[in-house]
Every structure is written in structure tokens, then in C-alpha cells.
C-alpha atoms as a PDB file:
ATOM      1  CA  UNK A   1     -18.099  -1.764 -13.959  1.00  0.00           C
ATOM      2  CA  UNK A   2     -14.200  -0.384 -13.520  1.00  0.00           C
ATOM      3  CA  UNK A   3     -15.707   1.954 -10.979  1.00  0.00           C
ATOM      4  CA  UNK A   4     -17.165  -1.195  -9.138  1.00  0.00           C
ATOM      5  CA  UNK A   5     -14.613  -3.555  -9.290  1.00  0.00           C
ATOM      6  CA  UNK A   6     -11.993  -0.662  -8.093  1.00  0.00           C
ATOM      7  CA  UNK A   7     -13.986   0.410  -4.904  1.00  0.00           C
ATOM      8  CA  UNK A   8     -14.104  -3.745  -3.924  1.00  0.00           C
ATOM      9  CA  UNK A   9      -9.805  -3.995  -4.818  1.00  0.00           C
ATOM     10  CA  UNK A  10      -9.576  -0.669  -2.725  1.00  0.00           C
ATOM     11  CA  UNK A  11     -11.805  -2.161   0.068  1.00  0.00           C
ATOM     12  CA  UNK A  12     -10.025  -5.151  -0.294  1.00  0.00           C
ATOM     13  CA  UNK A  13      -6.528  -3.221  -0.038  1.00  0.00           C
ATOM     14  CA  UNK A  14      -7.637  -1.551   3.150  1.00  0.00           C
ATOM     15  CA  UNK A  15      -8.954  -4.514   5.173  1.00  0.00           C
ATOM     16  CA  UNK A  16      -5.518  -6.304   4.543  1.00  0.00           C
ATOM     17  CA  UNK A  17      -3.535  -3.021   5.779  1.00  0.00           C
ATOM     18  CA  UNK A  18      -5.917  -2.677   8.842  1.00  0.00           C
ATOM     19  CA  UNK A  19      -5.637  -6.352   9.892  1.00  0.00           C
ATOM     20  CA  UNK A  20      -2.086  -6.038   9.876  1.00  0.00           C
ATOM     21  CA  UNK A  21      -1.513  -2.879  11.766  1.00  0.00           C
ATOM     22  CA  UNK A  22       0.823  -3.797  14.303  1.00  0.00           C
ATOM     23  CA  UNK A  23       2.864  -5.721  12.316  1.00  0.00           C
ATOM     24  CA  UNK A  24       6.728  -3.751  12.095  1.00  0.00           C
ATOM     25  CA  UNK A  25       9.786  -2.112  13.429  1.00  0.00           C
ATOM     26  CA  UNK A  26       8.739   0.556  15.872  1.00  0.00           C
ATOM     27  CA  UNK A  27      10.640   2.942  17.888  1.00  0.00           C
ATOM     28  CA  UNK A  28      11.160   6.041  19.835  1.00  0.00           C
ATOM     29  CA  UNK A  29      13.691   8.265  21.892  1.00  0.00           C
ATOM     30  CA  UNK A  30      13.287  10.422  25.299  1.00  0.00           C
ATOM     31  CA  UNK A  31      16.032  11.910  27.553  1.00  0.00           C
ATOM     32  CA  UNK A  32      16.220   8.793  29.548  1.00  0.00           C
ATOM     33  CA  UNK A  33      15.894   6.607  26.429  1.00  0.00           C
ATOM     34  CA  UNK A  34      15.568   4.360  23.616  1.00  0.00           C
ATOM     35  CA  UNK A  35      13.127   1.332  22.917  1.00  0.00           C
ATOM     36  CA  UNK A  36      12.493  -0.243  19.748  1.00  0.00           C
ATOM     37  CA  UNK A  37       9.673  -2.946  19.633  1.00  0.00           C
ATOM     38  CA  UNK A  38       9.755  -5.753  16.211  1.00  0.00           C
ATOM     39  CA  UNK A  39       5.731  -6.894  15.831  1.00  0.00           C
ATOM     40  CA  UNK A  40       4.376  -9.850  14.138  1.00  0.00           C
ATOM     41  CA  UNK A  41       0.738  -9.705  13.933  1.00  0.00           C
ATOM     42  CA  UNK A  42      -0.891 -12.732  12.857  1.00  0.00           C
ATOM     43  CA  UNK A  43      -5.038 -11.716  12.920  1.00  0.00           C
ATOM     44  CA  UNK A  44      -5.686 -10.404  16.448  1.00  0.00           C
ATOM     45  CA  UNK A  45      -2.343 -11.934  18.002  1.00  0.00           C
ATOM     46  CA  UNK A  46       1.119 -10.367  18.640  1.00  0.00           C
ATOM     47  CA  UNK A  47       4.378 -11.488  19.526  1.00  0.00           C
ATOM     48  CA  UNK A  48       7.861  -9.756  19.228  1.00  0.00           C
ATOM     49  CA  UNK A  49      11.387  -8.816  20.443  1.00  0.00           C
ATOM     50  CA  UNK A  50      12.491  -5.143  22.285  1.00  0.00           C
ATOM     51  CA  UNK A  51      15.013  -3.910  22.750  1.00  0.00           C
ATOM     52  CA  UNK A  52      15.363  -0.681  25.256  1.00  0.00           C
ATOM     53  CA  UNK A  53      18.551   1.259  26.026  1.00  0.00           C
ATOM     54  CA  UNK A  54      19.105   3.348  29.224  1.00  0.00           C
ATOM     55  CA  UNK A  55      21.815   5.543  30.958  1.00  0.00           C
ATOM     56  CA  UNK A  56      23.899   6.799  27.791  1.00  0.00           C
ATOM     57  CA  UNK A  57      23.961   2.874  26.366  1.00  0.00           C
ATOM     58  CA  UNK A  58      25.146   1.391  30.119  1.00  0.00           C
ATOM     59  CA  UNK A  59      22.046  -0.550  30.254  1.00  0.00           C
ATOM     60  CA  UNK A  60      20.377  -2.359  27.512  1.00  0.00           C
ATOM     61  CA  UNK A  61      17.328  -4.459  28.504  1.00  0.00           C
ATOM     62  CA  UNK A  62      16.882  -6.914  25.038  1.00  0.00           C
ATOM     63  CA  UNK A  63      15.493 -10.561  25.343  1.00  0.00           C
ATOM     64  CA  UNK A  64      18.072 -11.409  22.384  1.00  0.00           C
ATOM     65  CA  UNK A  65      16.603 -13.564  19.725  1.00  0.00           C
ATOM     66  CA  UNK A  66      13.774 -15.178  22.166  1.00  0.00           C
ATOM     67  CA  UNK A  67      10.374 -13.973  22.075  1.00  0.00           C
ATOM     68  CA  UNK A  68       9.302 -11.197  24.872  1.00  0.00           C
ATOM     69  CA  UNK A  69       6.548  -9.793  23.635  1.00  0.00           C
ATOM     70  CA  UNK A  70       2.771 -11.619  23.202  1.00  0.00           C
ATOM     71  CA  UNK A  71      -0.577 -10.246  23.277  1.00  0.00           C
ATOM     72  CA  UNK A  72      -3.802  -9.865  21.665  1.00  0.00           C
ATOM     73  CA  UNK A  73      -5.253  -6.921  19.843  1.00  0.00           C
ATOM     74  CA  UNK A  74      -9.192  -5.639  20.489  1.00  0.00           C
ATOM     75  CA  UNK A  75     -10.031  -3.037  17.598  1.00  0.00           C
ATOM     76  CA  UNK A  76      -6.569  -0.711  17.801  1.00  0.00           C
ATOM     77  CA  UNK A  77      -5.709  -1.682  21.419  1.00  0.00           C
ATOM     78  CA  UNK A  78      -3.065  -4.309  21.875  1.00  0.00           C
ATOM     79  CA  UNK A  79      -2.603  -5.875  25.526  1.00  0.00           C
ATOM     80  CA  UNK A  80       0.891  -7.197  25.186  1.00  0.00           C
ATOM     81  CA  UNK A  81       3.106  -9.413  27.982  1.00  0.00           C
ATOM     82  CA  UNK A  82       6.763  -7.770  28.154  1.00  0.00           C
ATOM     83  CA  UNK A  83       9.676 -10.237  29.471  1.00  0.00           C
ATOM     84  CA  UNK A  84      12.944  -7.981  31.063  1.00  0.00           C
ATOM     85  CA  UNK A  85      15.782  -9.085  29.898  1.00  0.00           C
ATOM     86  CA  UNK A  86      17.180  -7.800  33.068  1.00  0.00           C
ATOM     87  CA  UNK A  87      15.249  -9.619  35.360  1.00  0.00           C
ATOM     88  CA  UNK A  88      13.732 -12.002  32.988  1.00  0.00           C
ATOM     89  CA  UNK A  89      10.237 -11.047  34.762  1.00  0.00           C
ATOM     90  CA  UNK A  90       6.763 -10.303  33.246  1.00  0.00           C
ATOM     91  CA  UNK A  91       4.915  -7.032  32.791  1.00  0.00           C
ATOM     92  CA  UNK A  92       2.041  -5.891  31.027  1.00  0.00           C
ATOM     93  CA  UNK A  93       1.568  -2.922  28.810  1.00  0.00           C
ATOM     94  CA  UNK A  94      -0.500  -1.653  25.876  1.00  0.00           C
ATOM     95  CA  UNK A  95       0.129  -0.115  22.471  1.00  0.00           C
ATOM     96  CA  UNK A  96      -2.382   1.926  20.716  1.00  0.00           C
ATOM     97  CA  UNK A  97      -2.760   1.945  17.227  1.00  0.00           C
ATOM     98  CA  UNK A  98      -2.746   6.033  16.303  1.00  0.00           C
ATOM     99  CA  UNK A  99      -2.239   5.533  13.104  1.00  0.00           C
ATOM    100  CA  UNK A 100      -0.130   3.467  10.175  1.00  0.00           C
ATOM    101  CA  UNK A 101       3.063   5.103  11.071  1.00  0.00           C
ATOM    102  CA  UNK A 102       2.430   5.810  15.267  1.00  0.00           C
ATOM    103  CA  UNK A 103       1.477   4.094  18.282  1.00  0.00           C
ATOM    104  CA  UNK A 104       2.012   4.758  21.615  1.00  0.00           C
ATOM    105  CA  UNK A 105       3.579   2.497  24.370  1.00  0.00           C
ATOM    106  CA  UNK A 106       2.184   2.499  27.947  1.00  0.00           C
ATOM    107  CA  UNK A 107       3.646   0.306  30.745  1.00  0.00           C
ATOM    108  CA  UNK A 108       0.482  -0.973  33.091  1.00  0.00           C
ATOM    109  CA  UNK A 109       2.158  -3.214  35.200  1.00  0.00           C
ATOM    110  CA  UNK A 110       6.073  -3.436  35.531  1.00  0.00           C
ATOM    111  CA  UNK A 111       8.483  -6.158  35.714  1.00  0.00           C
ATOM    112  CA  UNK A 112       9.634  -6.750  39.067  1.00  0.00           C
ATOM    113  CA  UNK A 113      13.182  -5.999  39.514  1.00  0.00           C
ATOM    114  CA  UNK A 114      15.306  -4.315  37.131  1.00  0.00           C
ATOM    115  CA  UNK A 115      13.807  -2.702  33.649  1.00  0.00           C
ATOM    116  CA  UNK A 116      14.485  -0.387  31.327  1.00  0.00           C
ATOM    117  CA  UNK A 117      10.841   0.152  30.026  1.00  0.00           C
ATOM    118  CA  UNK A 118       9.570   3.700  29.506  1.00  0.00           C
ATOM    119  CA  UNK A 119       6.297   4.488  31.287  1.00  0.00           C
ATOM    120  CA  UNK A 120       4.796   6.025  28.214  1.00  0.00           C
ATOM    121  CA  UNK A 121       6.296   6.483  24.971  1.00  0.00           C
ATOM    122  CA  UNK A 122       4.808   7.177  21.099  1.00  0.00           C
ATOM    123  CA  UNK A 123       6.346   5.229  18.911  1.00  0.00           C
ATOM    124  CA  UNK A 124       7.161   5.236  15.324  1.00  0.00           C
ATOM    125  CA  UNK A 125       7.459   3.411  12.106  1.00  0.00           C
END
């Protein structure tokens, strides 16, 4: 009976962690630059803040306090709308759930006009 009830609290555990995947501080570094990403998952919806910093700290593209990332999440695929705080323009992009401490960033579709969004970038918690 301990056995049982164990293996339903552990399957329990898991489908909580797994539905909230996303959800978290994530960020990572290249020679050209930093991004950090804040996700809220609620089920399969996401919305957020980033914040990416280019050329030695000249040029930091951050929407502030306001909302610039939504999206919805298919399995461990999110499809995400990114707002420049630049040019206060849309993109798309998607973030891939690798696992509970990495995903990885890929720009689809730009913003028009000035960004400071990697093309491709893993991530971390």
C-alpha cells in the first residue's frame, strides 16, 4: 500500500513539474551578447519580460515592466510573440524545452527595425 500510494504522489509530483516547465528566469551569454527571458506559464500559455544586452552594455533592448513576451506551448515547443523595446515591433520565435534546467531560443521572424535578439541561443536556469 506505501509502495502504491508513493508511485501516485511521485506521478503526481512529476505532472505538476512538467506542466510548469517554462515557468522561470532563463538566460545565456555569446560574444555579441546577453538575453535573459522571465516565464510565467499558466497550463499551455506564456507570457514574460526580456531583457537583451548588446555592444559591451551600449544597447539594451528590455520592454521594462510591460509584458513582451506571449505564446502558447505544444508538448515542449513554445511559439512565443517578442515585442523590441527598440522598435517596439513584433517578432516571433520559439523555445524548446531540453530539459528542467535548458532551453534553447530561436528567432523565426525578427522585429522590424532595431533588435538586439540573438538568432539562436541555449538558455539556462
Amino acid at each position: 500500500m506505501k509502495i502504491v500510494f508513493a508511485m501516485i504522489f511521485l506521478l503526481g509530483f512529476t505532472t505538476i513539474v512538467q506542466a510548469n516547465k517554462f515557468n522561470g528566469k532563463w538566460s545565456g551569454e555569446t560574444k555579441k551578447g546577453y538575453i535573459e527571458i522571465s516565464i510565467n506559464q499558466e497550463s499551455s500559455s506564456i507570457k514574460g519580460t526580456h531583457c537583451c544586452i548588446a555592444q559591451n552594455g551600449n544597447k539594451i533592448d528590455d520592454g521594462g515592466k510591460y509584458i513582451t513576451i506571449s505564446g502558447t506551448i505544444n508538448e515542449n515547443i513554445a511559439t512565443i510573440t517578442i515585442i523590441s523595446g527598440f522598435s517596439n515591433k513584433t517578432g516571433t520565435a520559439k523555445l524548446t524545452f531540453i530539459s528542467s534546467n535548458r532551453i534553447t531560443f530561436e528567432l523565426i521572424s525578427p522585429p522590424k527595425g532595431e533588435h538586439y535578439f540573438p538568432s539562436k541561443i541555449q538558455l539556462t536556469r
